[in-house]
C-alpha atoms as a PDB file:
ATOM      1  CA  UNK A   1      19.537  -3.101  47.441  1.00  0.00           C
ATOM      2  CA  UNK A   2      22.569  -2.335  49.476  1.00  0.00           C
ATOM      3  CA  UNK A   3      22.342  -2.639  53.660  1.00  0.00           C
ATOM      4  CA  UNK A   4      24.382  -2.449  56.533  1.00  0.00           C
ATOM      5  CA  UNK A   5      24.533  -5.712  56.106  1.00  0.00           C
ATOM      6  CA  UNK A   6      25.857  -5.745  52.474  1.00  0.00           C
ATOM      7  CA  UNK A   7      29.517  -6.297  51.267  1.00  0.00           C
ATOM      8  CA  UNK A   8      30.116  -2.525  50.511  1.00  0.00           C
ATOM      9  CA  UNK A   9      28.762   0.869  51.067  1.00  0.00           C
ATOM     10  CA  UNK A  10      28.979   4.091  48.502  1.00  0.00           C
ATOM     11  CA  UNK A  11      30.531   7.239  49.794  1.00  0.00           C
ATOM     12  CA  UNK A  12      30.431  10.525  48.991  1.00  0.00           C
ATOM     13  CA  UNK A  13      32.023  14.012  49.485  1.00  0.00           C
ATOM     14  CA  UNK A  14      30.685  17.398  48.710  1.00  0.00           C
ATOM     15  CA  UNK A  15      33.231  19.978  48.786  1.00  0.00           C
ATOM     16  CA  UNK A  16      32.789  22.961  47.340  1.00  0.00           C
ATOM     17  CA  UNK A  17      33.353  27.026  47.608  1.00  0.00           C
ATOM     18  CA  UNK A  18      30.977  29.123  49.660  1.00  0.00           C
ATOM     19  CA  UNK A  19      29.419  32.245  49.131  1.00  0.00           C
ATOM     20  CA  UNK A  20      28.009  35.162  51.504  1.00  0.00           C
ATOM     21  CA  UNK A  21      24.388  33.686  51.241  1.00  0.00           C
ATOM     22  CA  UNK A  22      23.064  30.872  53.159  1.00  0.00           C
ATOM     23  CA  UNK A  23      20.279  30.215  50.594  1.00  0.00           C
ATOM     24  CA  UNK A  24      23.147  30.020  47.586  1.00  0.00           C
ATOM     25  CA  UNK A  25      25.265  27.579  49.603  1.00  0.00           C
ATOM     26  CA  UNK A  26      22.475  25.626  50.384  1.00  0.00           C
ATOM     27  CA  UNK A  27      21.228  25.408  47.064  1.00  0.00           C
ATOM     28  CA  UNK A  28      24.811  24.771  45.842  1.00  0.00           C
ATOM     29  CA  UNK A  29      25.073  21.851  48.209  1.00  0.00           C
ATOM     30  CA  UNK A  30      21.698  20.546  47.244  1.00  0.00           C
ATOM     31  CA  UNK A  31      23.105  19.820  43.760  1.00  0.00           C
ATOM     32  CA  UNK A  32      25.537  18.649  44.651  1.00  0.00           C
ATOM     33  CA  UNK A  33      23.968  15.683  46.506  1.00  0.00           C
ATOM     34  CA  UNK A  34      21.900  15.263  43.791  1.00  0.00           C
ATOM     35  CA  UNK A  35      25.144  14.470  41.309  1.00  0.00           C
ATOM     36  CA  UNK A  36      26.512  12.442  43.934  1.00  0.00           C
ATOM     37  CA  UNK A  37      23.584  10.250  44.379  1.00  0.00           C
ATOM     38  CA  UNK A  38      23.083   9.822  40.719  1.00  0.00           C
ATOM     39  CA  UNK A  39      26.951   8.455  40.598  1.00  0.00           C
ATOM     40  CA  UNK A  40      25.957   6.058  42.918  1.00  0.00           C
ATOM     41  CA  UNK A  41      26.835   7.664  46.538  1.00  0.00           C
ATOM     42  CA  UNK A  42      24.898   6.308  49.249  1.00  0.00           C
ATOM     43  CA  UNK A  43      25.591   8.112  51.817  1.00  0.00           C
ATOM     44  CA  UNK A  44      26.693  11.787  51.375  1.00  0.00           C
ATOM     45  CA  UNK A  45      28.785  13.956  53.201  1.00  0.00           C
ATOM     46  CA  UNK A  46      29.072  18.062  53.271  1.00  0.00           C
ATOM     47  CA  UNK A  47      31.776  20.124  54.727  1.00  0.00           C
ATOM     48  CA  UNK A  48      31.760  21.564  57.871  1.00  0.00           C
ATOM     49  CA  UNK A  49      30.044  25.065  58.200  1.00  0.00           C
ATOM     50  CA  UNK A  50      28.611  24.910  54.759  1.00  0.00           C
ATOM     51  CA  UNK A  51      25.843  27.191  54.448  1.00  0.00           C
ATOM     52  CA  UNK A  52      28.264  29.788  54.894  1.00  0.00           C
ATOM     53  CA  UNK A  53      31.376  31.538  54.650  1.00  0.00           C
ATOM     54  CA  UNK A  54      33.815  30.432  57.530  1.00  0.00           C
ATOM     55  CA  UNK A  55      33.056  33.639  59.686  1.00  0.00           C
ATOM     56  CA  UNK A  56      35.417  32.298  62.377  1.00  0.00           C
ATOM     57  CA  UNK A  57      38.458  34.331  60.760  1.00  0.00           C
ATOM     58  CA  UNK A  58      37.060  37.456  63.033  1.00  0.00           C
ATOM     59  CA  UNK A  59      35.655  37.727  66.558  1.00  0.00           C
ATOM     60  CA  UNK A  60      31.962  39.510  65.779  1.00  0.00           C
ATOM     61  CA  UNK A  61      29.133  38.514  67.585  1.00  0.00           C
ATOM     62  CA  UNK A  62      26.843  39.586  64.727  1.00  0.00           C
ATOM     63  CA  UNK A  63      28.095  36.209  63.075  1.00  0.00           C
ATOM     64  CA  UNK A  64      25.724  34.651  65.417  1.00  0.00           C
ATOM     65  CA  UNK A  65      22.741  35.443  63.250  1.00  0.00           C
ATOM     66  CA  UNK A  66      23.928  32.504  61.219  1.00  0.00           C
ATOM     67  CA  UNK A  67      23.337  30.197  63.835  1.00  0.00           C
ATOM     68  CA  UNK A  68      20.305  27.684  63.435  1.00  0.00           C
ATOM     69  CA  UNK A  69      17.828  25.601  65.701  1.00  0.00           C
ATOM     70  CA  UNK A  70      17.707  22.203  65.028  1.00  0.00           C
ATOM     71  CA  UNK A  71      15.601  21.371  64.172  1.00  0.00           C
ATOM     72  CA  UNK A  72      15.319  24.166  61.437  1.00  0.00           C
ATOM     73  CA  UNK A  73      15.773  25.215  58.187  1.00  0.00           C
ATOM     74  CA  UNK A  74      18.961  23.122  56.659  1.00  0.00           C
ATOM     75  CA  UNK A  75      17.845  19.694  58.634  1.00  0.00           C
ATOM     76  CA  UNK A  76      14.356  20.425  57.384  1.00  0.00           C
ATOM     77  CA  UNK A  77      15.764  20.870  53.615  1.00  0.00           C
ATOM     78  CA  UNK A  78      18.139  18.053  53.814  1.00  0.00           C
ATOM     79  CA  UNK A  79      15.814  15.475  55.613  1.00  0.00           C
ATOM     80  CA  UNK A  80      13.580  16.139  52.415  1.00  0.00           C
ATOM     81  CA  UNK A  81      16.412  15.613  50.084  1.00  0.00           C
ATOM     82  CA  UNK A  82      17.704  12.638  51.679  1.00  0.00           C
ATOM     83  CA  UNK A  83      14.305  10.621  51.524  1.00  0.00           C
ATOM     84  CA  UNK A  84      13.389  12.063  48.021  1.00  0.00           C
ATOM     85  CA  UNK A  85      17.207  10.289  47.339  1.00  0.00           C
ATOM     86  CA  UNK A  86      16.588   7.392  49.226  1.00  0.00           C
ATOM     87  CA  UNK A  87      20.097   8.550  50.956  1.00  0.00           C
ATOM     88  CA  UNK A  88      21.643   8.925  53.851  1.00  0.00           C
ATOM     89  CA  UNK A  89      23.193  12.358  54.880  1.00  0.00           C
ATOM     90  CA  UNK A  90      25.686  14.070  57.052  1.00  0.00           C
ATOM     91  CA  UNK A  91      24.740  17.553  57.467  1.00  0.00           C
ATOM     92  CA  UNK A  92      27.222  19.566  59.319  1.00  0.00           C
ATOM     93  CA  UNK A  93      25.882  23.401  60.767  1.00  0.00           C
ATOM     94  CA  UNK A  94      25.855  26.002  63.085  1.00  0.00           C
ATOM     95  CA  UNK A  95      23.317  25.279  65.926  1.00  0.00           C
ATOM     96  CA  UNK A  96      21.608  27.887  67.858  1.00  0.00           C
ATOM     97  CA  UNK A  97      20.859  25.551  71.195  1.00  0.00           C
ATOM     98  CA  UNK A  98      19.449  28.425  73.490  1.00  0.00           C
ATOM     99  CA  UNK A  99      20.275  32.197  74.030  1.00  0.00           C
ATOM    100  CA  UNK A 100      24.075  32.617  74.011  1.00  0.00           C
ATOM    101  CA  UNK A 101      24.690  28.739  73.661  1.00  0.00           C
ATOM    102  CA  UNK A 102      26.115  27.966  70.718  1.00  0.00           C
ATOM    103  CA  UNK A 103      27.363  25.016  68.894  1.00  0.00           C
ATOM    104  CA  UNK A 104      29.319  23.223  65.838  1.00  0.00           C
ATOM    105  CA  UNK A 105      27.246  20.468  64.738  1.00  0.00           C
ATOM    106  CA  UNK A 106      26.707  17.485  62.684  1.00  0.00           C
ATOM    107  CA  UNK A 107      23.624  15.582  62.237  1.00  0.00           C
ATOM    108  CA  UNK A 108      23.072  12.095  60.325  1.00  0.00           C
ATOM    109  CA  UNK A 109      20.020  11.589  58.095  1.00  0.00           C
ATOM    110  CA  UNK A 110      18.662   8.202  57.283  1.00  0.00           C
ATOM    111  CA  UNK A 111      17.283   7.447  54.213  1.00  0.00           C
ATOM    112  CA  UNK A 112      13.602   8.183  55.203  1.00  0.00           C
ATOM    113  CA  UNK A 113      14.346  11.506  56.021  1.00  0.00           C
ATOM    114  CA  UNK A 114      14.609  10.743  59.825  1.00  0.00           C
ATOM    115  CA  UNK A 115      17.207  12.501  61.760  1.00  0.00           C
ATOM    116  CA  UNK A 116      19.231   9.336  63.475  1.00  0.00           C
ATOM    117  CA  UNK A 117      22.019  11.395  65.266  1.00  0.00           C
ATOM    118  CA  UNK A 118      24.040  14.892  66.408  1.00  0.00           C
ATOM    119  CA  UNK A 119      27.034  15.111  67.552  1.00  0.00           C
ATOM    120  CA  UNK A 120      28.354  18.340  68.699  1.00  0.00           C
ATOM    121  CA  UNK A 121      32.220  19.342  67.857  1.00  0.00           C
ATOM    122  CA  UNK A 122      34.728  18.508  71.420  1.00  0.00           C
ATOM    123  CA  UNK A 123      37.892  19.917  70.359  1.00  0.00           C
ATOM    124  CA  UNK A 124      37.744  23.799  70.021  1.00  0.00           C
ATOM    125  CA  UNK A 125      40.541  25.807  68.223  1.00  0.00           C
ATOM    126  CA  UNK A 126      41.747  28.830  69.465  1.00  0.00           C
ATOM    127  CA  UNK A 127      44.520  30.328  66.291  1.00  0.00           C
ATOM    128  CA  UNK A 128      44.770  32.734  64.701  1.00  0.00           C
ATOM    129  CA  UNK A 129      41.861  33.421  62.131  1.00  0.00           C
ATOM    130  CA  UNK A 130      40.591  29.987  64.024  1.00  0.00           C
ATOM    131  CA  UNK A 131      39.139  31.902  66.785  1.00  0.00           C
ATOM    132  CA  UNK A 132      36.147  29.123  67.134  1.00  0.00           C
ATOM    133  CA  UNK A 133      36.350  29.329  70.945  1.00  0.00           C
ATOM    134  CA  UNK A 134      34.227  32.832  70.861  1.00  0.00           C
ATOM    135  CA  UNK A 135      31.480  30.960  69.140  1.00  0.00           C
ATOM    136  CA  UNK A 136      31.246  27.322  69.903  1.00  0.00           C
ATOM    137  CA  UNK A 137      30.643  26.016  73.153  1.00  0.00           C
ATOM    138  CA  UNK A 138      32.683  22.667  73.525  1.00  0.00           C
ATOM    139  CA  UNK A 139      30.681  19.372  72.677  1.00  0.00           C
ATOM    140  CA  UNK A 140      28.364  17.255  75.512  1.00  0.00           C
ATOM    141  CA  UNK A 141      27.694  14.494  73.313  1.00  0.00           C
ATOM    142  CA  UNK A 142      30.538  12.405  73.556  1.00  0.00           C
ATOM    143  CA  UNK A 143      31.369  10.331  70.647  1.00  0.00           C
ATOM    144  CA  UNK A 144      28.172   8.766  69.256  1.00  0.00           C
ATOM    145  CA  UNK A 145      28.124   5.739  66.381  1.00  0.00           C
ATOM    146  CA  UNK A 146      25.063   6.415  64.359  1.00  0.00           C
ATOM    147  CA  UNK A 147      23.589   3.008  62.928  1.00  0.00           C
ATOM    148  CA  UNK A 148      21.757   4.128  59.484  1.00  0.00           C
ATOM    149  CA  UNK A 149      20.859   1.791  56.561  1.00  0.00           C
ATOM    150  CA  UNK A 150      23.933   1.753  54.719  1.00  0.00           C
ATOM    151  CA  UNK A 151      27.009   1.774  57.429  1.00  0.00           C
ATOM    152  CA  UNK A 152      27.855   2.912  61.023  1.00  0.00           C
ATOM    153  CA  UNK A 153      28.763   6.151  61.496  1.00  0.00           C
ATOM    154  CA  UNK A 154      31.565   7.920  63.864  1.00  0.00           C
ATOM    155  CA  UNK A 155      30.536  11.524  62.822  1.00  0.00           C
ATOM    156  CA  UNK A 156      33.409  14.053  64.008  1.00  0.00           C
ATOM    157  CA  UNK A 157      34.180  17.746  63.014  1.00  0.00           C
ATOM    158  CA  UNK A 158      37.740  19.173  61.401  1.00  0.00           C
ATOM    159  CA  UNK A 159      39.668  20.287  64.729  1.00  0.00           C
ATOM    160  CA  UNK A 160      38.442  16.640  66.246  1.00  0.00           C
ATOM    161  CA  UNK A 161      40.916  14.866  63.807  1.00  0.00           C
ATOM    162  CA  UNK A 162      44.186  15.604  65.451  1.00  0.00           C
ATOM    163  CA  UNK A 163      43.257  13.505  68.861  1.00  0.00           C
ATOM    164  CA  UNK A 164      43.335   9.620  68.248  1.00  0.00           C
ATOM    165  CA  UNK A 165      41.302   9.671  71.577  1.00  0.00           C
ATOM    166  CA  UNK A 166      38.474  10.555  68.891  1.00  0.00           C
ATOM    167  CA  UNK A 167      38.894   8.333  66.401  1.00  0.00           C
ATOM    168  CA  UNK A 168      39.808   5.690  68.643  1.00  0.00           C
ATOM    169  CA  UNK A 169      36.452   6.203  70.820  1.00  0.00           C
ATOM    170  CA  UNK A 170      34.388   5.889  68.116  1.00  0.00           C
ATOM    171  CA  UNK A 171      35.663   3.001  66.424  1.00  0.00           C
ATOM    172  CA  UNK A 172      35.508   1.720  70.131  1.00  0.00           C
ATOM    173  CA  UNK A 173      31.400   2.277  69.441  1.00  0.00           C
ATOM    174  CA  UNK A 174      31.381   0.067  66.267  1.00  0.00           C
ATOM    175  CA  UNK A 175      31.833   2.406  63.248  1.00  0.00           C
ATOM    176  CA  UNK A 176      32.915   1.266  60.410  1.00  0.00           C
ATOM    177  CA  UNK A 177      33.340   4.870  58.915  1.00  0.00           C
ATOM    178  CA  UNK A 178      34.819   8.355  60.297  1.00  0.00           C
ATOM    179  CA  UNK A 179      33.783  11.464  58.774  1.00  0.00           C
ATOM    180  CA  UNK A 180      35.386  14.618  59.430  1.00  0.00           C
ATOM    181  CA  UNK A 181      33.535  18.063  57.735  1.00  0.00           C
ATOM    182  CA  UNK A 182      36.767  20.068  57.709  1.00  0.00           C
ATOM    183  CA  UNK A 183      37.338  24.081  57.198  1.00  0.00           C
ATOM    184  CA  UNK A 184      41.248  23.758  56.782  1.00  0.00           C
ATOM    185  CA  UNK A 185      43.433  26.058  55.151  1.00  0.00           C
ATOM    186  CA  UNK A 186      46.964  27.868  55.041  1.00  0.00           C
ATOM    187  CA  UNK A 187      47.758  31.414  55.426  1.00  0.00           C
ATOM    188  CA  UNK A 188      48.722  33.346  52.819  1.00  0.00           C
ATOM    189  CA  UNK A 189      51.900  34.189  54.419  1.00  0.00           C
ATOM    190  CA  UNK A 190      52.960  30.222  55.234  1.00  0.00           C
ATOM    191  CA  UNK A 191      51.356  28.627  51.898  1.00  0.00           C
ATOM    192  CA  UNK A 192      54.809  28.476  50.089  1.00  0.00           C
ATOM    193  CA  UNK A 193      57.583  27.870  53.258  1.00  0.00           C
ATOM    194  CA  UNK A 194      54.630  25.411  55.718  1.00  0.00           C
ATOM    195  CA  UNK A 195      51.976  24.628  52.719  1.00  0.00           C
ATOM    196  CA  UNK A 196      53.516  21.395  51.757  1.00  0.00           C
ATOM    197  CA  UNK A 197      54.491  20.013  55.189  1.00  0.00           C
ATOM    198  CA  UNK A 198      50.779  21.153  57.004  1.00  0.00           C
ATOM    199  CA  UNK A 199      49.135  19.328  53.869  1.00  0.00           C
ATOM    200  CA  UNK A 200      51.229  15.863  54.509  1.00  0.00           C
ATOM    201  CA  UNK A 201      50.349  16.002  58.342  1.00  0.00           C
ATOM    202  CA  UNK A 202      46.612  16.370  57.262  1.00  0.00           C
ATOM    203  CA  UNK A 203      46.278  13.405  55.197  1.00  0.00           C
ATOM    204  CA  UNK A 204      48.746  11.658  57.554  1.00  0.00           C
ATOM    205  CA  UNK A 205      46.774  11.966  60.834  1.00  0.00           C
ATOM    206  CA  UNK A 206      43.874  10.811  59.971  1.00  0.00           C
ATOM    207  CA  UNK A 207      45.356   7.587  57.237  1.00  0.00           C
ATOM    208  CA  UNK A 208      47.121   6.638  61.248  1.00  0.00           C
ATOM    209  CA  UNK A 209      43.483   7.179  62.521  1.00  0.00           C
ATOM    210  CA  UNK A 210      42.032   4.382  60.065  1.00  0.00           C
ATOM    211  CA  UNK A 211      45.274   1.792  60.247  1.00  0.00           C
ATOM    212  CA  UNK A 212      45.245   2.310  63.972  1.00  0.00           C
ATOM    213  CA  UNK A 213      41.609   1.652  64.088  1.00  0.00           C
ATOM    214  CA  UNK A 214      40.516  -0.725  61.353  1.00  0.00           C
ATOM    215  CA  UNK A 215      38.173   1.849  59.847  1.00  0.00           C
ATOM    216  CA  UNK A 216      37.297   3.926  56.910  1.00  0.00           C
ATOM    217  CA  UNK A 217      38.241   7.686  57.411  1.00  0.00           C
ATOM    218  CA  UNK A 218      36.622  10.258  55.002  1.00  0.00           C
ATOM    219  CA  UNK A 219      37.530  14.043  54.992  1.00  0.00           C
ATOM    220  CA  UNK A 220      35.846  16.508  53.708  1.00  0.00           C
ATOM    221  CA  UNK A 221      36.945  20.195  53.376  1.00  0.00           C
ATOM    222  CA  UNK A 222      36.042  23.249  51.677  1.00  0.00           C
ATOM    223  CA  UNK A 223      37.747  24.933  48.584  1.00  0.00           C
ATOM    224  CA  UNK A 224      38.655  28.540  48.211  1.00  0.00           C
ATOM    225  CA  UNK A 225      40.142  31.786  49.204  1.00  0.00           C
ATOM    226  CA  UNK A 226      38.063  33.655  52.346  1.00  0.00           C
ATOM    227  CA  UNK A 227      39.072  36.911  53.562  1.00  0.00           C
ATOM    228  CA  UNK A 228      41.214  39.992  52.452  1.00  0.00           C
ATOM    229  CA  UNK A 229      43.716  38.645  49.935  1.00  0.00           C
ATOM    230  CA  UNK A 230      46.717  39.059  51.869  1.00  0.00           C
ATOM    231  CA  UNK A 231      45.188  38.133  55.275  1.00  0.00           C
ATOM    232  CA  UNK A 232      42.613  35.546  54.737  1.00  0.00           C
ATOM    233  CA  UNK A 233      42.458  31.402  54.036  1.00  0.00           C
ATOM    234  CA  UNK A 234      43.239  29.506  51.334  1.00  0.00           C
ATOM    235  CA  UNK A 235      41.340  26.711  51.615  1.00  0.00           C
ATOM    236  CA  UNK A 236      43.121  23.667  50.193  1.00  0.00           C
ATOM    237  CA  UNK A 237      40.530  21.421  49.382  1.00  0.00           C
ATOM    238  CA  UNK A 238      41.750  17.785  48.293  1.00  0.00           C
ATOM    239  CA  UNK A 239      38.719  15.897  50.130  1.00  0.00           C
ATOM    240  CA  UNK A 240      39.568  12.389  51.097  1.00  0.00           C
ATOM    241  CA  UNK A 241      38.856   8.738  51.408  1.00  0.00           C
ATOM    242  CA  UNK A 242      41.535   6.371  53.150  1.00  0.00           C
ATOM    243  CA  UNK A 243      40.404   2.237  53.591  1.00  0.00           C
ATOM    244  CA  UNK A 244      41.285   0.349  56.925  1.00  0.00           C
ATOM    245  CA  UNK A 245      44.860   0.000  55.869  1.00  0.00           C
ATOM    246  CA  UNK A 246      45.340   3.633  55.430  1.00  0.00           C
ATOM    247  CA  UNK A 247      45.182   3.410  51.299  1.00  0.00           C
ATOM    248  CA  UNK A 248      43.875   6.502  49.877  1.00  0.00           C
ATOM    249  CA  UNK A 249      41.080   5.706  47.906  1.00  0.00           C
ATOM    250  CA  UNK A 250      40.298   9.179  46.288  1.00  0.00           C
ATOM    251  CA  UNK A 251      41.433  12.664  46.787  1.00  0.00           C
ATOM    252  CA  UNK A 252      39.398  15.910  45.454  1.00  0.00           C
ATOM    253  CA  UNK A 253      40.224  19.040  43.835  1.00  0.00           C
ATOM    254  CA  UNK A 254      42.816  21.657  44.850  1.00  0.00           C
ATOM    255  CA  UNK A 255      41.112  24.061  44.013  1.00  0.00           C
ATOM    256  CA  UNK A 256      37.915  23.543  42.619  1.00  0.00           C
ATOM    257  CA  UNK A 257      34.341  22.241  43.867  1.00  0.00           C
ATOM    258  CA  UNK A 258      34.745  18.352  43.247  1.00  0.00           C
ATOM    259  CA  UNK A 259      32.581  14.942  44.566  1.00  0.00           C
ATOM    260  CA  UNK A 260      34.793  12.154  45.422  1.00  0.00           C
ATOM    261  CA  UNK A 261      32.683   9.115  45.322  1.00  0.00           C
ATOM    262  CA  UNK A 262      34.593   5.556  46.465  1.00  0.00           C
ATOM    263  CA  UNK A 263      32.770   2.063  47.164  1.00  0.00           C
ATOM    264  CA  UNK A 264      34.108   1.249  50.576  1.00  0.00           C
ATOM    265  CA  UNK A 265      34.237  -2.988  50.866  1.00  0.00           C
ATOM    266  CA  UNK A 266      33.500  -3.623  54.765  1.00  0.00           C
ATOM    267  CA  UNK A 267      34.962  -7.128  54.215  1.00  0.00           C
ATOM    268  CA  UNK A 268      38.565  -5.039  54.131  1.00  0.00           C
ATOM    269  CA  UNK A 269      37.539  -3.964  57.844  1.00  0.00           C
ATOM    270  CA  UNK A 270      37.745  -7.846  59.049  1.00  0.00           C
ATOM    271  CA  UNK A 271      40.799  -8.575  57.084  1.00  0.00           C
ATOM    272  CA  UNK A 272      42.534  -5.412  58.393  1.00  0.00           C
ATOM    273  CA  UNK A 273      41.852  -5.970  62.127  1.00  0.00           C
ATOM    274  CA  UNK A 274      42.316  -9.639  61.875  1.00  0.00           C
ATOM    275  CA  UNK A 275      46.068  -9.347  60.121  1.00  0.00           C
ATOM    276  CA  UNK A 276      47.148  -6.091  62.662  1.00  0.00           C
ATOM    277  CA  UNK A 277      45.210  -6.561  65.858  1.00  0.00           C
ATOM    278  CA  UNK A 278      45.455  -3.275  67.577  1.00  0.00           C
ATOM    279  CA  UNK A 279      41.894  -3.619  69.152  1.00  0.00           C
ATOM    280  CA  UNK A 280      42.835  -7.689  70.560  1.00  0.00           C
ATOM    281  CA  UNK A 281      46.251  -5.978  71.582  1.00  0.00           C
ATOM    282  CA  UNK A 282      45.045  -2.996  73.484  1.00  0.00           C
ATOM    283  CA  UNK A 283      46.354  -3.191  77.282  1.00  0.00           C
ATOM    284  CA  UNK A 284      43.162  -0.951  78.644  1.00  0.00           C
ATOM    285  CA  UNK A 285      44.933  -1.851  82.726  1.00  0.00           C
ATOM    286  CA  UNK A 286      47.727   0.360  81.494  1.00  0.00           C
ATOM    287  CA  UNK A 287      46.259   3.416  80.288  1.00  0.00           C
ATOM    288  CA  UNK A 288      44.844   4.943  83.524  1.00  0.00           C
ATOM    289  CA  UNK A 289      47.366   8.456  82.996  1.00  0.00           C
ATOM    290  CA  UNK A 290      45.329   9.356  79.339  1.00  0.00           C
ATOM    291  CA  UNK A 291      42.720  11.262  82.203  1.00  0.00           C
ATOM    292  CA  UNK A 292      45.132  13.502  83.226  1.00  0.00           C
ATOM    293  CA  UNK A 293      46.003  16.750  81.336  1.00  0.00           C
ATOM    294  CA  UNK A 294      49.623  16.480  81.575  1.00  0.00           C
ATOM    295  CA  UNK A 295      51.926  14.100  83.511  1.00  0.00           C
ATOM    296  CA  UNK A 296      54.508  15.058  86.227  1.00  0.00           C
ATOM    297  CA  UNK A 297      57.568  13.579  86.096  1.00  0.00           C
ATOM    298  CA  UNK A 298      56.743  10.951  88.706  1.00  0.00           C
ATOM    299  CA  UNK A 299      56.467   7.313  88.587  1.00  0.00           C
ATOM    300  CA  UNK A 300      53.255   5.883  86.878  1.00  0.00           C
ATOM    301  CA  UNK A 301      52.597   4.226  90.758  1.00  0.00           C
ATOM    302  CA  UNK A 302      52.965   7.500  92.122  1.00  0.00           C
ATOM    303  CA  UNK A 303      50.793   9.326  90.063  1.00  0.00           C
ATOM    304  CA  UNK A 304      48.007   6.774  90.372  1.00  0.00           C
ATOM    305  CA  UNK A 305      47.764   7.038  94.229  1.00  0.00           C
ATOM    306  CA  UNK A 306      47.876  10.435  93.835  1.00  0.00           C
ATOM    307  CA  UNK A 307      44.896  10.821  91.764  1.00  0.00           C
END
């Protein structure tokens, strides 16, 4: 029986359309996993925001009735799933943390049902029909490597993708695997003139993310039009798996729900960082400036004594 000690681990992605109800997506999810598990997926993971349409198009502070305790009602369903499965599981969801404290979460569910980790989403969007800064307050989690039975796990959420800081932290931590629930679409308006050359930088990001790092990078993203027709998001779908030299593996549907399932070989991790050494080759006494927010144009001694 496969460890995180074997040669290879089973992944797979959920991504599907969602509807209006939470107890439809949920259920739609739930079989889902269960077709995923019986191709062989070990460990399973959902889009973010699933249980629900992505309400973040509109600022409406009714949308945060949606929000959830955790634990609650999805980690409660999905902890059950995942030891009935004998899976593990990366749940992503909209946490209620107190009054008026909100978050966008993920959580990581071992194969005996036991939550193992949460990380809460760092980089917040603020774009049009992306207006996640009125409902998510920004993560205090930092980047955390969940160990579960089957791999190590950088969890990360959509927006998080775009800052190598990110990826590079958590492969820091020891995962062999980056996930990234995604809710990424075009607008109507830019689908035909940007569609194409937003799509590319997508899948090009994060395939930099796993050469750069030695890792497997998995994204996950919904399917879907959301909104008025001429105003909303067409979600593009095309869920992902890239290996450690930035291959893709698998890619999903366009336009339909889909389950990309790919055995990921962790020897390909070794062989990766051993041939390109970015991690031996890091010069860590040179990177002082990445804590600023931007630099002045003064020299790099300069700004050091001046911090």
């Amino acid at each position: 029986m496969a460890t995180a000690s074997s040669p290879s681990f089973n992944l797979g992605l959920v991504q599907m359309a969602c509807g209006k109800l939470v107890s439809e997506n949920r259920d739609r999810a739930t079989v889902h996993v269960q077709s995923a598990a019986r191709r062989g997926a070990n460990i399973i993971c959902l889009q973010e925001l699933f249980t629900t349409q992505y309400f973040c198009q509109h600022e409406d502070t009714t949308f945060f009735d949606l929000a959830e305790s955790i634990p609650g009602p999805t980690t409660t369903r999905f902890e059950e799933l995942a030891a009935d499965l004998g899976i593990v599981l990366v749940v992503p969801l909209f946490e209620h943390r107190a009054p008026g404290v909100y978050h966008n979460s993920v959580v990581v569910i071992d194969t005996d049902g036991t939550m193992v980790g949460r990380y809460r989403k760092n980089h917040i969007p603020d774009d049009p029909l992306y207006y996640e800064k009125f409902y998510f307050t920004p993560g205090d989690l930092g980047y955390p490597v969940v160990n579960t039975r089957f791999a190590r796990i950088g969890p990360l959420i959509c927006w998080d993708q775009w800052f190598p800081e990110a990826a590079r932290l958590s492969s820091l931590g020891g995962a062999e695997l980056l996930v990234f629930p995604s809710a990424i679409g075009w607008h109507p308006a830019e689908r035909d003139s940007e569609g194409p050359a937003q799509l590319d930088a997508w899948q090009t990001i994060q395939r930099g993310h796993a050469i750069a790092n030695g890792v497997f990078v998995a994204a996950v993203n919904r399917v879907g039009h959301e909104g008025p027709p001429e105003t909303g998001l067409d979600f593009w779908g095309r869920s992902f798996v890239c290996d450690p030299t930035g291959r893709l593996l698998a890619v999903g549907s366009p336009e339909q729900d889909d389950i990309v399932v790919v055995t990921c070989d962790r020897g390909v991790i070794e062989r990766q960082r051993r041939g390109w050494p970015f991690l031996r080759d890091r010069r860590v006494d040179t990177y002082d400036d990445l804590t600023a927010r931007f630099l002045e144009t003064r020299a790099p001694r300069e700004r050091s004594e001046s911090r």
